[in-house]
PDB file of N, CA and C in Angstrom:
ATOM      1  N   UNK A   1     295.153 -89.566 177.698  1.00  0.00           N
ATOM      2  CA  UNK A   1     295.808 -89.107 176.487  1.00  0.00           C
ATOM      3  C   UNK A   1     295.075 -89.599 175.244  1.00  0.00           C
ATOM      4  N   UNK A   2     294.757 -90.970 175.504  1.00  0.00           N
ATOM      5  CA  UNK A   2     294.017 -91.594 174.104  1.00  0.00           C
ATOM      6  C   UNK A   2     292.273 -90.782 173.866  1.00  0.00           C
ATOM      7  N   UNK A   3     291.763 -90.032 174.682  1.00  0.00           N
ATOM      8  CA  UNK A   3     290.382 -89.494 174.630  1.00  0.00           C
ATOM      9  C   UNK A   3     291.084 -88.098 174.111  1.00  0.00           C
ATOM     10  N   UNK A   4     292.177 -87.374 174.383  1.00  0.00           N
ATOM     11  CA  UNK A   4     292.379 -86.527 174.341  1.00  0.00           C
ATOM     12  C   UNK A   4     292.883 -86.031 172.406  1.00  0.00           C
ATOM     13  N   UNK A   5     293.377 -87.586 172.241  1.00  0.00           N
ATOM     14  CA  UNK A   5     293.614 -87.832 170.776  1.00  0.00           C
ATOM     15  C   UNK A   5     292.292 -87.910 169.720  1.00  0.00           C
ATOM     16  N   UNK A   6     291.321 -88.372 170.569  1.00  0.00           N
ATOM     17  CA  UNK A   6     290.000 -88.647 170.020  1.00  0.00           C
ATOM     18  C   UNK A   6     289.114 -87.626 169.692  1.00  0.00           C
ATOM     19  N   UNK A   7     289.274 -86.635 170.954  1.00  0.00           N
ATOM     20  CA  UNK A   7     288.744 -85.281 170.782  1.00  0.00           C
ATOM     21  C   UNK A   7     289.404 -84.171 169.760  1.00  0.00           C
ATOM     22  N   UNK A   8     290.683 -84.671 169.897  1.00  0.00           N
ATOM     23  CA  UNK A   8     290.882 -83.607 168.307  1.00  0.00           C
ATOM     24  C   UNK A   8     290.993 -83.868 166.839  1.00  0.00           C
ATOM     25  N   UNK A   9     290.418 -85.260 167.046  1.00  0.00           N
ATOM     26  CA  UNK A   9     290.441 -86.087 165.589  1.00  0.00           C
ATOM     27  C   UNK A   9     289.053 -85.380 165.082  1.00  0.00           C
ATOM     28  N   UNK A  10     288.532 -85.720 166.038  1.00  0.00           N
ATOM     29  CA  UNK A  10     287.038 -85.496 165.920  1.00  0.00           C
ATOM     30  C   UNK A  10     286.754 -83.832 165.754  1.00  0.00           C
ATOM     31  N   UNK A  11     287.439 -83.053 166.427  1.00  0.00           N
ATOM     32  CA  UNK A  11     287.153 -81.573 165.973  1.00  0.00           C
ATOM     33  C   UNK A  11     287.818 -81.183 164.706  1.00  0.00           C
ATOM     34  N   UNK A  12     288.745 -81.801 163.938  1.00  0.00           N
ATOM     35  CA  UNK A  12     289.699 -81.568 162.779  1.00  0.00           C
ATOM     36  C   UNK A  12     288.297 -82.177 161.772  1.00  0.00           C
ATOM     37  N   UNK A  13     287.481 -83.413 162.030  1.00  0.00           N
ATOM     38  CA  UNK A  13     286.700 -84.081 161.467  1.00  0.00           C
ATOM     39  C   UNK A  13     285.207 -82.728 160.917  1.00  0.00           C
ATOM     40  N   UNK A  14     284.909 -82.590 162.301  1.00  0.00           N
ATOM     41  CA  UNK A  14     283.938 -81.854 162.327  1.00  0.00           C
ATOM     42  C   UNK A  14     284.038 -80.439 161.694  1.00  0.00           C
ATOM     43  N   UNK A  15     285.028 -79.911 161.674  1.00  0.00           N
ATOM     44  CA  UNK A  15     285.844 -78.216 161.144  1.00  0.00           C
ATOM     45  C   UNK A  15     285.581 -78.588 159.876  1.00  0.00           C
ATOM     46  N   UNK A  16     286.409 -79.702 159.121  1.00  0.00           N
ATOM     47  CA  UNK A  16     286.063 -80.028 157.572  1.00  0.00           C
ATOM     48  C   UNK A  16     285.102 -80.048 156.810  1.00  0.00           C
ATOM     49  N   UNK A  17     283.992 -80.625 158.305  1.00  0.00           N
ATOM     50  CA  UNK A  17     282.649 -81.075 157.287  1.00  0.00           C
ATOM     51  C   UNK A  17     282.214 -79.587 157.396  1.00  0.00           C
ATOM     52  N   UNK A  18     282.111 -78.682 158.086  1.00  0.00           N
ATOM     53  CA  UNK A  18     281.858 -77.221 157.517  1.00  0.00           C
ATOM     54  C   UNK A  18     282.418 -76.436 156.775  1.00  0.00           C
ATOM     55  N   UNK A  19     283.531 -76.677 157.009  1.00  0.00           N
ATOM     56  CA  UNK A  19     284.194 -75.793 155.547  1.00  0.00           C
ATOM     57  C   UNK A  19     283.897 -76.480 154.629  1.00  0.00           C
ATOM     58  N   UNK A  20     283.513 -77.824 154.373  1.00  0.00           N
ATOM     59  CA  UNK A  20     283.296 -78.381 153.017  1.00  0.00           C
ATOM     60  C   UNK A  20     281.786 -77.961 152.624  1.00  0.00           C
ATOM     61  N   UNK A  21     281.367 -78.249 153.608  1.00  0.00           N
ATOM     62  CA  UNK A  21     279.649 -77.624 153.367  1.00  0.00           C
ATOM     63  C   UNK A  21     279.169 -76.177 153.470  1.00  0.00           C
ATOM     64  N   UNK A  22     280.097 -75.140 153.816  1.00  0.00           N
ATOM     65  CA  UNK A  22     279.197 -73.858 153.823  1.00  0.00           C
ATOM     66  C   UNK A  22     278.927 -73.780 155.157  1.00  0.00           C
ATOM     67  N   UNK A  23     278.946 -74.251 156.298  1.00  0.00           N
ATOM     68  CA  UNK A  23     278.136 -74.637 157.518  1.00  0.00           C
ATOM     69  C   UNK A  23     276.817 -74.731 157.310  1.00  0.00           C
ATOM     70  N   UNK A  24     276.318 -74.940 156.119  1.00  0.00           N
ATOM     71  CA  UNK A  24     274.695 -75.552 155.992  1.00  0.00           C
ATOM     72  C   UNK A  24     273.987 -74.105 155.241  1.00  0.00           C
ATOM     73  N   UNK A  25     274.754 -72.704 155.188  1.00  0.00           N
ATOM     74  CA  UNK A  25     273.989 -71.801 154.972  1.00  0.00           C
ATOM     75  C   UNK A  25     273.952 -71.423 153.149  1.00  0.00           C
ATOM     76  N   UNK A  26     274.087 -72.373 152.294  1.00  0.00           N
ATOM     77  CA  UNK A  26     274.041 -72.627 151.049  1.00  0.00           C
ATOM     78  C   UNK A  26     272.817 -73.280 150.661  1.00  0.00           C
ATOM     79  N   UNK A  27     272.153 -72.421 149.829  1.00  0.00           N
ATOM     80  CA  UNK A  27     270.724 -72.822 149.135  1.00  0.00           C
ATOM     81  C   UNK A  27     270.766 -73.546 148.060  1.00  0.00           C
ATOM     82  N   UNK A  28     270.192 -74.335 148.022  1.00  0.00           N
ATOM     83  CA  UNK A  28     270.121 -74.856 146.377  1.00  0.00           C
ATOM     84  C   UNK A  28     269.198 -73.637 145.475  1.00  0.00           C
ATOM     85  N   UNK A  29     269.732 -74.008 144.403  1.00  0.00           N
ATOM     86  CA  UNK A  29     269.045 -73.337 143.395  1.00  0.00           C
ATOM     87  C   UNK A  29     267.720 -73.641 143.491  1.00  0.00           C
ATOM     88  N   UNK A  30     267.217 -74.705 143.490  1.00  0.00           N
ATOM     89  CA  UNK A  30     265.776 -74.636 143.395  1.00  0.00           C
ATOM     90  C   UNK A  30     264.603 -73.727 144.125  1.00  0.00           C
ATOM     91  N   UNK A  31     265.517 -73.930 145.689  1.00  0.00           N
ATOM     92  CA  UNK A  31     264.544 -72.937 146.647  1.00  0.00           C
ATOM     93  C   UNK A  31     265.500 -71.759 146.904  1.00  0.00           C
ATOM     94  N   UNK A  32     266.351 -71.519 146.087  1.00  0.00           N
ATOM     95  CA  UNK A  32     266.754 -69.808 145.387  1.00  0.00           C
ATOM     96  C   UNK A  32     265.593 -69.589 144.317  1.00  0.00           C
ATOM     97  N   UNK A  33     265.104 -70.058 143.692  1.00  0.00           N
ATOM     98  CA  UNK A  33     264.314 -69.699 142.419  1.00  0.00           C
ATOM     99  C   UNK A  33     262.588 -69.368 143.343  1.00  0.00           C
ATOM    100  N   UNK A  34     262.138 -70.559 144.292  1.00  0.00           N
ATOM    101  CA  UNK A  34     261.195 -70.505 145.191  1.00  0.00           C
ATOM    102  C   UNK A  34     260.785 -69.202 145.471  1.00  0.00           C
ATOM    103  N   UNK A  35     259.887 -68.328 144.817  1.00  0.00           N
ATOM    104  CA  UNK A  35     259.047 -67.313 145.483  1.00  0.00           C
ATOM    105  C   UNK A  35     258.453 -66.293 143.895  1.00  0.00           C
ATOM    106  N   UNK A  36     258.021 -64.921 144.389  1.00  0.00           N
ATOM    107  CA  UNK A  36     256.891 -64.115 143.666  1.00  0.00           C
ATOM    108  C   UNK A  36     257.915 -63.503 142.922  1.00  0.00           C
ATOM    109  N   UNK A  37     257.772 -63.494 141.810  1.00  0.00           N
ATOM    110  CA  UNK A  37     259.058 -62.164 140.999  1.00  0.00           C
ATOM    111  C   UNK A  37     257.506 -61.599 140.169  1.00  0.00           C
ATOM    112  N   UNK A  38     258.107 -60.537 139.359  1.00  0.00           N
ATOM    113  CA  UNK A  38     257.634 -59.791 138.604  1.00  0.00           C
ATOM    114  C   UNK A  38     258.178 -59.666 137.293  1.00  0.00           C
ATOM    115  N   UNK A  39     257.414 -59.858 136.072  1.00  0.00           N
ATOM    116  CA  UNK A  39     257.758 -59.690 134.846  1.00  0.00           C
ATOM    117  C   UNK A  39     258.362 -58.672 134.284  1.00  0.00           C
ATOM    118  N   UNK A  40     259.165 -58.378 133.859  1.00  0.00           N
ATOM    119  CA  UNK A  40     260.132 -57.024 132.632  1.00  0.00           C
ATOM    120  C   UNK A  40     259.024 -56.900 131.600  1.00  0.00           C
ATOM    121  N   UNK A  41     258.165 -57.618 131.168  1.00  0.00           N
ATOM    122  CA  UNK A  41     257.055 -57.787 130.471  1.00  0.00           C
ATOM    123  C   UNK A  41     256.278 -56.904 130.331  1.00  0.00           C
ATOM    124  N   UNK A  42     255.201 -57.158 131.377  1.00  0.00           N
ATOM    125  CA  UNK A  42     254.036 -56.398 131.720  1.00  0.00           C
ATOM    126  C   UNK A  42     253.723 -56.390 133.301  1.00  0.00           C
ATOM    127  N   UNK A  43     254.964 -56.531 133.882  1.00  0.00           N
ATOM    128  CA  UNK A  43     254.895 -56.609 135.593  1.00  0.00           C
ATOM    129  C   UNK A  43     254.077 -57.266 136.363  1.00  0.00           C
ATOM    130  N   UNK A  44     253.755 -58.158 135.310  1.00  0.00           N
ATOM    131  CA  UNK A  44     252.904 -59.545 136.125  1.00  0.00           C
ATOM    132  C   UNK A  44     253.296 -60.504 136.873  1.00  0.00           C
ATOM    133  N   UNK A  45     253.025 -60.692 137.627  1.00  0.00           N
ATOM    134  CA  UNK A  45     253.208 -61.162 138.994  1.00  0.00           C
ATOM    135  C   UNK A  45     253.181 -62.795 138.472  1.00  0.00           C
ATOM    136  N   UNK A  46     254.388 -63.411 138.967  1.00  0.00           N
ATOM    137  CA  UNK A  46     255.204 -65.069 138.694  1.00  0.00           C
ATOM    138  C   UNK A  46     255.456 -65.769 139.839  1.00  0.00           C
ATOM    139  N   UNK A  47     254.410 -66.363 140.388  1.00  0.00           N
ATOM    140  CA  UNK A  47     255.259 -67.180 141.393  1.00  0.00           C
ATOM    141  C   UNK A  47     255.833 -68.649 141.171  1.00  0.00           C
ATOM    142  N   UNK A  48     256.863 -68.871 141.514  1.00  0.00           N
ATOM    143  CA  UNK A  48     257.343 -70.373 141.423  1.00  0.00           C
ATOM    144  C   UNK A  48     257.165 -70.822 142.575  1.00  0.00           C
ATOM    145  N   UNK A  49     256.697 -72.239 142.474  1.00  0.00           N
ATOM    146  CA  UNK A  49     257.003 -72.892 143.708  1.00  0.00           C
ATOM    147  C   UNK A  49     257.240 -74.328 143.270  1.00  0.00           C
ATOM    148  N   UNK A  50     258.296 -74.305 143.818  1.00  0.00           N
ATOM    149  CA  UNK A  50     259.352 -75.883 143.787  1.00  0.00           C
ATOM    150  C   UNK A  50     260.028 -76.304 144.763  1.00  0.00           C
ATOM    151  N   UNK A  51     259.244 -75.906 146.009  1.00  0.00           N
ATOM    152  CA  UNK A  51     259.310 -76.612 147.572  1.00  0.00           C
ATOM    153  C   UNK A  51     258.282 -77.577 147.543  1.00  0.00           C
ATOM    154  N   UNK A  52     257.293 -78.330 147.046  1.00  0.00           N
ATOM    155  CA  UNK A  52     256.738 -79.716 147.718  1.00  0.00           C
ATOM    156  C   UNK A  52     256.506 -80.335 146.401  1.00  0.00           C
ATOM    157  N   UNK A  53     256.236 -81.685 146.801  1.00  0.00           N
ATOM    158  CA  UNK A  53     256.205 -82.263 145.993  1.00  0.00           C
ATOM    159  C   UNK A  53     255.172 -82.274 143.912  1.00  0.00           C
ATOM    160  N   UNK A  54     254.443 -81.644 144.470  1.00  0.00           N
ATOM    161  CA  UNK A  54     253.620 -81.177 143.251  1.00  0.00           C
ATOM    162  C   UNK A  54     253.945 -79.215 143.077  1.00  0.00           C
ATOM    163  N   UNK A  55     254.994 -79.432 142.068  1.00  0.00           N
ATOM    164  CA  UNK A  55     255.584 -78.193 141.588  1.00  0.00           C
ATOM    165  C   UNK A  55     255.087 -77.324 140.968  1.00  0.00           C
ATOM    166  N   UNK A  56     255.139 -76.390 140.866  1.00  0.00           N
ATOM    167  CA  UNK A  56     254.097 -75.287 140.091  1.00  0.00           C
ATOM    168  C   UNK A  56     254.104 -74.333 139.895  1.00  0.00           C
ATOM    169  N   UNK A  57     254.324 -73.465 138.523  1.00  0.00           N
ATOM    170  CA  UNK A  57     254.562 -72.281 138.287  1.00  0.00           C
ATOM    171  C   UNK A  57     253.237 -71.031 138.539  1.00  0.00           C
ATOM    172  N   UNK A  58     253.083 -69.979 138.843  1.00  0.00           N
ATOM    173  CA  UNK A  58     251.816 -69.329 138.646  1.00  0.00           C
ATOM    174  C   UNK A  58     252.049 -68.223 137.885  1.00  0.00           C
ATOM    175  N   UNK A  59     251.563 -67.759 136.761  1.00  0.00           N
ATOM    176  CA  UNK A  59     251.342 -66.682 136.004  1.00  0.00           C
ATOM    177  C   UNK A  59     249.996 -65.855 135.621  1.00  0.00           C
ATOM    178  N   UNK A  60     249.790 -65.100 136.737  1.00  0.00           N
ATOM    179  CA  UNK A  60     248.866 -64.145 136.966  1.00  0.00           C
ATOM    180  C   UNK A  60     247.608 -64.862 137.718  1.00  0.00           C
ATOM    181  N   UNK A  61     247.020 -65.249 137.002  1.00  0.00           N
ATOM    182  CA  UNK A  61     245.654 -66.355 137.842  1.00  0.00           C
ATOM    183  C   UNK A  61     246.024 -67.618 137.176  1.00  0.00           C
ATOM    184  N   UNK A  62     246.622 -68.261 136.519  1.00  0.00           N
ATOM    185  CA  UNK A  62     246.717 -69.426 135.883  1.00  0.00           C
ATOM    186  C   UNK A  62     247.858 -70.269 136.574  1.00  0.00           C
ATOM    187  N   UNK A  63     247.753 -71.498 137.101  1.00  0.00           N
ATOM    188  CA  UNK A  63     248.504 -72.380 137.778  1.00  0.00           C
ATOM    189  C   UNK A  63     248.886 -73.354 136.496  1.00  0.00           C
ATOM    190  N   UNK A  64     250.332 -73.430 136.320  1.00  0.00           N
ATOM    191  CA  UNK A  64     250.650 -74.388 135.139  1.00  0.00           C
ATOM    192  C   UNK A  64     251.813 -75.647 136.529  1.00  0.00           C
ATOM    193  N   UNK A  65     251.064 -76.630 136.674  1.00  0.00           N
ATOM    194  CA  UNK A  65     252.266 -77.587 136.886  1.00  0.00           C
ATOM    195  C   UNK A  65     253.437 -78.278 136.100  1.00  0.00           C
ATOM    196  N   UNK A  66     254.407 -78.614 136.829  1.00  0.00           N
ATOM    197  CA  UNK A  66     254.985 -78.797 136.409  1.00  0.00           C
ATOM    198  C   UNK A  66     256.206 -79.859 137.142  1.00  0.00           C
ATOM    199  N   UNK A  67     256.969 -80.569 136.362  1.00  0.00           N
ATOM    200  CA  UNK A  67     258.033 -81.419 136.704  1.00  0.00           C
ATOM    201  C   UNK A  67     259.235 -81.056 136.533  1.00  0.00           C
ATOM    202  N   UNK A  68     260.039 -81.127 137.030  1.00  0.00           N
ATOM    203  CA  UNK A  68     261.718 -80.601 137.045  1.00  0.00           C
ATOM    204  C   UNK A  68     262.174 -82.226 135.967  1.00  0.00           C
ATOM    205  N   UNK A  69     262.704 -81.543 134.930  1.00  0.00           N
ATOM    206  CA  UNK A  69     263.251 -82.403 133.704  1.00  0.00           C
ATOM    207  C   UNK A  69     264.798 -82.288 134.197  1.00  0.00           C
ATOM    208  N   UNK A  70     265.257 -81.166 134.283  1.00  0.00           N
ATOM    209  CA  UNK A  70     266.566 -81.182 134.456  1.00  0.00           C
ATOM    210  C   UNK A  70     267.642 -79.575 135.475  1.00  0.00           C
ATOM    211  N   UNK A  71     268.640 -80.012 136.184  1.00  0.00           N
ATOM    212  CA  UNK A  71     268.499 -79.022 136.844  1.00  0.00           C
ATOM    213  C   UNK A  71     270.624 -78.750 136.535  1.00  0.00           C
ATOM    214  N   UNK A  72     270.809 -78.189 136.014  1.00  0.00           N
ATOM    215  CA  UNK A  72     272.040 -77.631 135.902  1.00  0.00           C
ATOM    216  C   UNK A  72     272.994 -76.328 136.165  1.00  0.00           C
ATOM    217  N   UNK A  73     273.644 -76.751 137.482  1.00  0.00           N
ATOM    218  CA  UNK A  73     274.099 -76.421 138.914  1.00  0.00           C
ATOM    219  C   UNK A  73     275.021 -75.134 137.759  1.00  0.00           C
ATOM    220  N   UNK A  74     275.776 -75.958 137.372  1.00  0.00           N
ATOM    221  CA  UNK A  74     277.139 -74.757 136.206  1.00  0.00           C
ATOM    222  C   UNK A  74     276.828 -73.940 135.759  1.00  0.00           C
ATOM    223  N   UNK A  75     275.490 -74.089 135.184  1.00  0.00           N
ATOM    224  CA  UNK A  75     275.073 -73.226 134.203  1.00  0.00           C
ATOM    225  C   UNK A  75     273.915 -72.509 134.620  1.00  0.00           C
ATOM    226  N   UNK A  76     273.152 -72.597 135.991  1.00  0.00           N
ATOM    227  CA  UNK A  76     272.202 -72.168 136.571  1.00  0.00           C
ATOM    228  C   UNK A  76     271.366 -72.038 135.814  1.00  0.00           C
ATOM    229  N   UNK A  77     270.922 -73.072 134.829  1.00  0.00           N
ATOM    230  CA  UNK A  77     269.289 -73.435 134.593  1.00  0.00           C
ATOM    231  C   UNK A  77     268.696 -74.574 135.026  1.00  0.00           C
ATOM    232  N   UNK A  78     267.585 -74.602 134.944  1.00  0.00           N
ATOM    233  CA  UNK A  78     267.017 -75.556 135.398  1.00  0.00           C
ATOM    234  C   UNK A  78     265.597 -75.636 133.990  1.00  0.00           C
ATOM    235  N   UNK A  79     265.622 -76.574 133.646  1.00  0.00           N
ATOM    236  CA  UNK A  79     264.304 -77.225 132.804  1.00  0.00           C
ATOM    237  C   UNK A  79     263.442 -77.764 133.022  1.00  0.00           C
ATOM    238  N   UNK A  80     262.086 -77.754 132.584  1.00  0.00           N
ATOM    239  CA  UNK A  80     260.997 -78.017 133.187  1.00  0.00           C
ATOM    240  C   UNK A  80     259.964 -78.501 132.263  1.00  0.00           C
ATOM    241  N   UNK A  81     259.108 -79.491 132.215  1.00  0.00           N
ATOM    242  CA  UNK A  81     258.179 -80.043 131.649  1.00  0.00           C
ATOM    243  C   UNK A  81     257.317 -79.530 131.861  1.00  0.00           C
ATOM    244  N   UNK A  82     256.029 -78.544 131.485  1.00  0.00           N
ATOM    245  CA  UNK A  82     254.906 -77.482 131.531  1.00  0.00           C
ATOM    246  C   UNK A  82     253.616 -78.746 130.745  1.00  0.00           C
ATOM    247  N   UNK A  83     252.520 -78.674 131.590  1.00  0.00           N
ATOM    248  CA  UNK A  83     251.640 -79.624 131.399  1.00  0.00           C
ATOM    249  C   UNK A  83     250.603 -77.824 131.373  1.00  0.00           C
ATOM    250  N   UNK A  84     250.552 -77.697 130.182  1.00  0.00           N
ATOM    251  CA  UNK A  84     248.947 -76.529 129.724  1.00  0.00           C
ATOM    252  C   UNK A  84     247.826 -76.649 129.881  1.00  0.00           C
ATOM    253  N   UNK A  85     247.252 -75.393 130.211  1.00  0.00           N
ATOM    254  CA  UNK A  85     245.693 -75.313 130.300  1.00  0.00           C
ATOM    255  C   UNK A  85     245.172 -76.362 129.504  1.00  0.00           C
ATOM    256  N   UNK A  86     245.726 -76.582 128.319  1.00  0.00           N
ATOM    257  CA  UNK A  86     244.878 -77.463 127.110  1.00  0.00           C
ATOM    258  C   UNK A  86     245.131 -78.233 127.013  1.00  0.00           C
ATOM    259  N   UNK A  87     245.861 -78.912 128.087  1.00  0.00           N
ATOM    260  CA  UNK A  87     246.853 -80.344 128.209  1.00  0.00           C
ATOM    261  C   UNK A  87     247.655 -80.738 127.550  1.00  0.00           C
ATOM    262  N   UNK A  88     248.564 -79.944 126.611  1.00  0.00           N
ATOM    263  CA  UNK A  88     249.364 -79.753 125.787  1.00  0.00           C
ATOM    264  C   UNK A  88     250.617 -79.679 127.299  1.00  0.00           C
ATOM    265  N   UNK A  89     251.810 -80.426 125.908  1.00  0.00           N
ATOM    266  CA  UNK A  89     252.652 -80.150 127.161  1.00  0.00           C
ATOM    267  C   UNK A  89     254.371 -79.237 126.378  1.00  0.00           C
ATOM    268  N   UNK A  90     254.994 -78.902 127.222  1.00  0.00           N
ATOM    269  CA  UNK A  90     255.922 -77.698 126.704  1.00  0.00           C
ATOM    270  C   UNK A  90     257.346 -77.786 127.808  1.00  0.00           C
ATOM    271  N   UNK A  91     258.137 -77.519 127.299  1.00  0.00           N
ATOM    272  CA  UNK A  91     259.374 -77.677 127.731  1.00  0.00           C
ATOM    273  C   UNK A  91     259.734 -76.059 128.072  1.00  0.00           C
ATOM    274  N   UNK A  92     260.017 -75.789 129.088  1.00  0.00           N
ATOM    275  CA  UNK A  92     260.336 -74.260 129.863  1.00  0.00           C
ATOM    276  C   UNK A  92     261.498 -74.410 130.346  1.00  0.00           C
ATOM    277  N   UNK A  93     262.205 -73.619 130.521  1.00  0.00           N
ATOM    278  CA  UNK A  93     263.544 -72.888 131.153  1.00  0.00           C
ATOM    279  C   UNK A  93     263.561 -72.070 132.449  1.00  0.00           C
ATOM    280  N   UNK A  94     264.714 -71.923 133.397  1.00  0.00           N
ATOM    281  CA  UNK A  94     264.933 -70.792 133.770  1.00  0.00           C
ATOM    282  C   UNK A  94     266.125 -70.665 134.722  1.00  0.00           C
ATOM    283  N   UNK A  95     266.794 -69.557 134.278  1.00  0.00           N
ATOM    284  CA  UNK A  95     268.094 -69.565 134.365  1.00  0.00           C
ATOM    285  C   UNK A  95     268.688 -68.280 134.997  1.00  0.00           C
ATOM    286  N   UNK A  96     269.519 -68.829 136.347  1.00  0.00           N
ATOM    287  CA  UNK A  96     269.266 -67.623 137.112  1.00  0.00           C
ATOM    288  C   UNK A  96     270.968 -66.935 136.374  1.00  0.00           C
ATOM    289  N   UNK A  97     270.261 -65.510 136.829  1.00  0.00           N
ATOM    290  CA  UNK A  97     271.550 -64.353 136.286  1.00  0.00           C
ATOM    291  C   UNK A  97     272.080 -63.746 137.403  1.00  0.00           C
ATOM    292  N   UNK A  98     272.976 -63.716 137.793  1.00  0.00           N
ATOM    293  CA  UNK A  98     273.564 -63.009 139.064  1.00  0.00           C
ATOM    294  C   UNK A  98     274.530 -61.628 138.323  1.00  0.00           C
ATOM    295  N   UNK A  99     273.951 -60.740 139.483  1.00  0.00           N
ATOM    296  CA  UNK A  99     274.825 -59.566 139.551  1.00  0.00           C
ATOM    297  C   UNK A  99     276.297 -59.745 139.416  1.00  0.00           C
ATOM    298  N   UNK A 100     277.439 -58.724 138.876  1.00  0.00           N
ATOM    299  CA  UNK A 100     278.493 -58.395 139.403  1.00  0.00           C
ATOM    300  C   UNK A 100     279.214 -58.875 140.811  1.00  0.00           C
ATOM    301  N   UNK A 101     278.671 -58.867 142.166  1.00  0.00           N
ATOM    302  CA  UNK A 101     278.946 -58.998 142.935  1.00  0.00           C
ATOM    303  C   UNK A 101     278.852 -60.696 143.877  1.00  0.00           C
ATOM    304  N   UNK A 102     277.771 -60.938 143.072  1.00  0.00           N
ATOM    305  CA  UNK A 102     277.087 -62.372 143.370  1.00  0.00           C
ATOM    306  C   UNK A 102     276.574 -62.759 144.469  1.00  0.00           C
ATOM    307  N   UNK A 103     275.607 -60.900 144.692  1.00  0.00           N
ATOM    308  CA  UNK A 103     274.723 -61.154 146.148  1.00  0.00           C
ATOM    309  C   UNK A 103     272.823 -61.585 145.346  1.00  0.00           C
ATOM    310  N   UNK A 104     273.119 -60.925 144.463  1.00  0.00           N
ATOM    311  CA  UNK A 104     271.327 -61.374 144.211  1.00  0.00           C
ATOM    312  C   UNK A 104     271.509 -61.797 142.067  1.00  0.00           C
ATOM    313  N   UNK A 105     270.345 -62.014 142.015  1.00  0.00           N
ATOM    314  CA  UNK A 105     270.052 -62.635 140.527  1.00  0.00           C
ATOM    315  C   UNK A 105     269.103 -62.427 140.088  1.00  0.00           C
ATOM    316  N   UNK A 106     268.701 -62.317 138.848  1.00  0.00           N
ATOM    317  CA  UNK A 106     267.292 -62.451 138.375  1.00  0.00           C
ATOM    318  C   UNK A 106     267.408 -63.092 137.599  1.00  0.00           C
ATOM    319  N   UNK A 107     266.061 -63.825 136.852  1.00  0.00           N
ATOM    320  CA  UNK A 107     265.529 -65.154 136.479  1.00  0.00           C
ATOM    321  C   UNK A 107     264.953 -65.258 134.865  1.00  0.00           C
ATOM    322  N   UNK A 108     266.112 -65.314 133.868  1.00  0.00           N
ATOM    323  CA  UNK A 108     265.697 -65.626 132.712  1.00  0.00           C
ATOM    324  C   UNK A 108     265.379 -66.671 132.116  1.00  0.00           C
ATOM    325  N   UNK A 109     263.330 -66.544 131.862  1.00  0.00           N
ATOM    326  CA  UNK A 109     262.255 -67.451 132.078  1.00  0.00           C
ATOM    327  C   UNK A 109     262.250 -67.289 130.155  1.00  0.00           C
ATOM    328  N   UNK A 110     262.116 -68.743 129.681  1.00  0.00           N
ATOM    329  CA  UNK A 110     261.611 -68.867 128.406  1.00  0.00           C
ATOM    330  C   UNK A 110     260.527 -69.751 128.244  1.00  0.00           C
ATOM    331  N   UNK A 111     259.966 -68.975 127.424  1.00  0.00           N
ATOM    332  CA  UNK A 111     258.370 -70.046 127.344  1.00  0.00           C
ATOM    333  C   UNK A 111     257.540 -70.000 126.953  1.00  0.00           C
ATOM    334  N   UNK A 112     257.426 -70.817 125.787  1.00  0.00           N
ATOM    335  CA  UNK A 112     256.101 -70.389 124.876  1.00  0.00           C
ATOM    336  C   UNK A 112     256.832 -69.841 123.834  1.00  0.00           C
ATOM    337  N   UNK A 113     258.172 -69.859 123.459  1.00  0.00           N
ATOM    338  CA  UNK A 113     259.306 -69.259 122.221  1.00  0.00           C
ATOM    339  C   UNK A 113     259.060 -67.429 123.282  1.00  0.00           C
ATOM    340  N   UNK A 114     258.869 -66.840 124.192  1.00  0.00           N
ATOM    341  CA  UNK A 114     259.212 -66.124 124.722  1.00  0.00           C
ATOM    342  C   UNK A 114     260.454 -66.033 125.974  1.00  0.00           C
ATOM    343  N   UNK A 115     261.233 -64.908 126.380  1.00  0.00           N
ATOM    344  CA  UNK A 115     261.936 -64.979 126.980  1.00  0.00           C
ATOM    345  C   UNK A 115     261.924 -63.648 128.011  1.00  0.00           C
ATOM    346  N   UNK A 116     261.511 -63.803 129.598  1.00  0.00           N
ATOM    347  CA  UNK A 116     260.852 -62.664 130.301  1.00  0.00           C
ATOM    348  C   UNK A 116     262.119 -62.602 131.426  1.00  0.00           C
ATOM    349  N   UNK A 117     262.668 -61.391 131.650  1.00  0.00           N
ATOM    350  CA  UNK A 117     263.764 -61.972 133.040  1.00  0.00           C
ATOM    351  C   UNK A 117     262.843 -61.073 133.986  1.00  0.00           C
ATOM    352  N   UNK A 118     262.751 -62.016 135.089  1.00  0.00           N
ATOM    353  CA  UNK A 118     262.016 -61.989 136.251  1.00  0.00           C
ATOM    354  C   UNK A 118     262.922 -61.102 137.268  1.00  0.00           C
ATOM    355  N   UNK A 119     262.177 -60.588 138.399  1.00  0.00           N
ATOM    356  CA  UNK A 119     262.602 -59.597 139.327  1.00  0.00           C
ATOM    357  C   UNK A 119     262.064 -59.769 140.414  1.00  0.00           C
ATOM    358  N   UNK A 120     263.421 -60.048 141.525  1.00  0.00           N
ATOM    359  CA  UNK A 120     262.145 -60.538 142.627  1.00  0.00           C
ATOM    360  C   UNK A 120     261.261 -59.283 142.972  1.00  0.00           C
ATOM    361  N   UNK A 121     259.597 -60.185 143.444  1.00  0.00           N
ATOM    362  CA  UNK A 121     258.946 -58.966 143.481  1.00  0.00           C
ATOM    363  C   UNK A 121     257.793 -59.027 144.798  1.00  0.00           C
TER     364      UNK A 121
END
């Protein structure tokens, strides 16, 4: 009886931690933002990447690194410290926009006093 008490403590335990978590299938924003979009711009091709440790935006042939300054879950932006071709350094944005439905988003990028919303691409 006492194993039998144990086993459903433990499945009431285990049920929670998935409903509290999503069962694990919840992305962070960061590697939601992770991949190639395309500019509203001039349809130039943007990749982010902010899966390893040395982060890095790409805009067309130019690799700008970069550091995650700040990342805000509520408001789905995230800020970023931009180290320039000219070693100048710049404070960037980008802030995801979700559809109506809240199956997909696109990515309003500011930078450089410009503002481009991205498309995955």
């Amino acid at each position: 009886m006492r194993n039998l008490n144990i086993v459903i403590i433990l499945t009431i335990v285990v049920a929670l931690g998935f409903m509290y978590s999503g069962c694990g299938e919840t992305k962070s924003m960061m590697s939601e933002m992770t991949g190639t979009w395309k500019s509203d711009k001039n349809n130039e091709p943007i990749r982010i990447d902010f899966s390893g440790k040395q982060k890095a935006i790409e805009i067309g042939s130019s690799t700008v690194p970069v550091k995650i300054n700040n990342v805000d879950e509520g408001s789905y932006m995230v800020k970023i410290d931009a180290t320039l071709a000219n070693g100048n350094a710049a404070v960037w944005s980008l802030r995801q926009v979700w559809d109506d439905n809240g199956s997909s988003f696109t990515i309003k990028f500011n930078h450089d006093g410009v503002e481009e919303t991205l498309t995955r691409g």
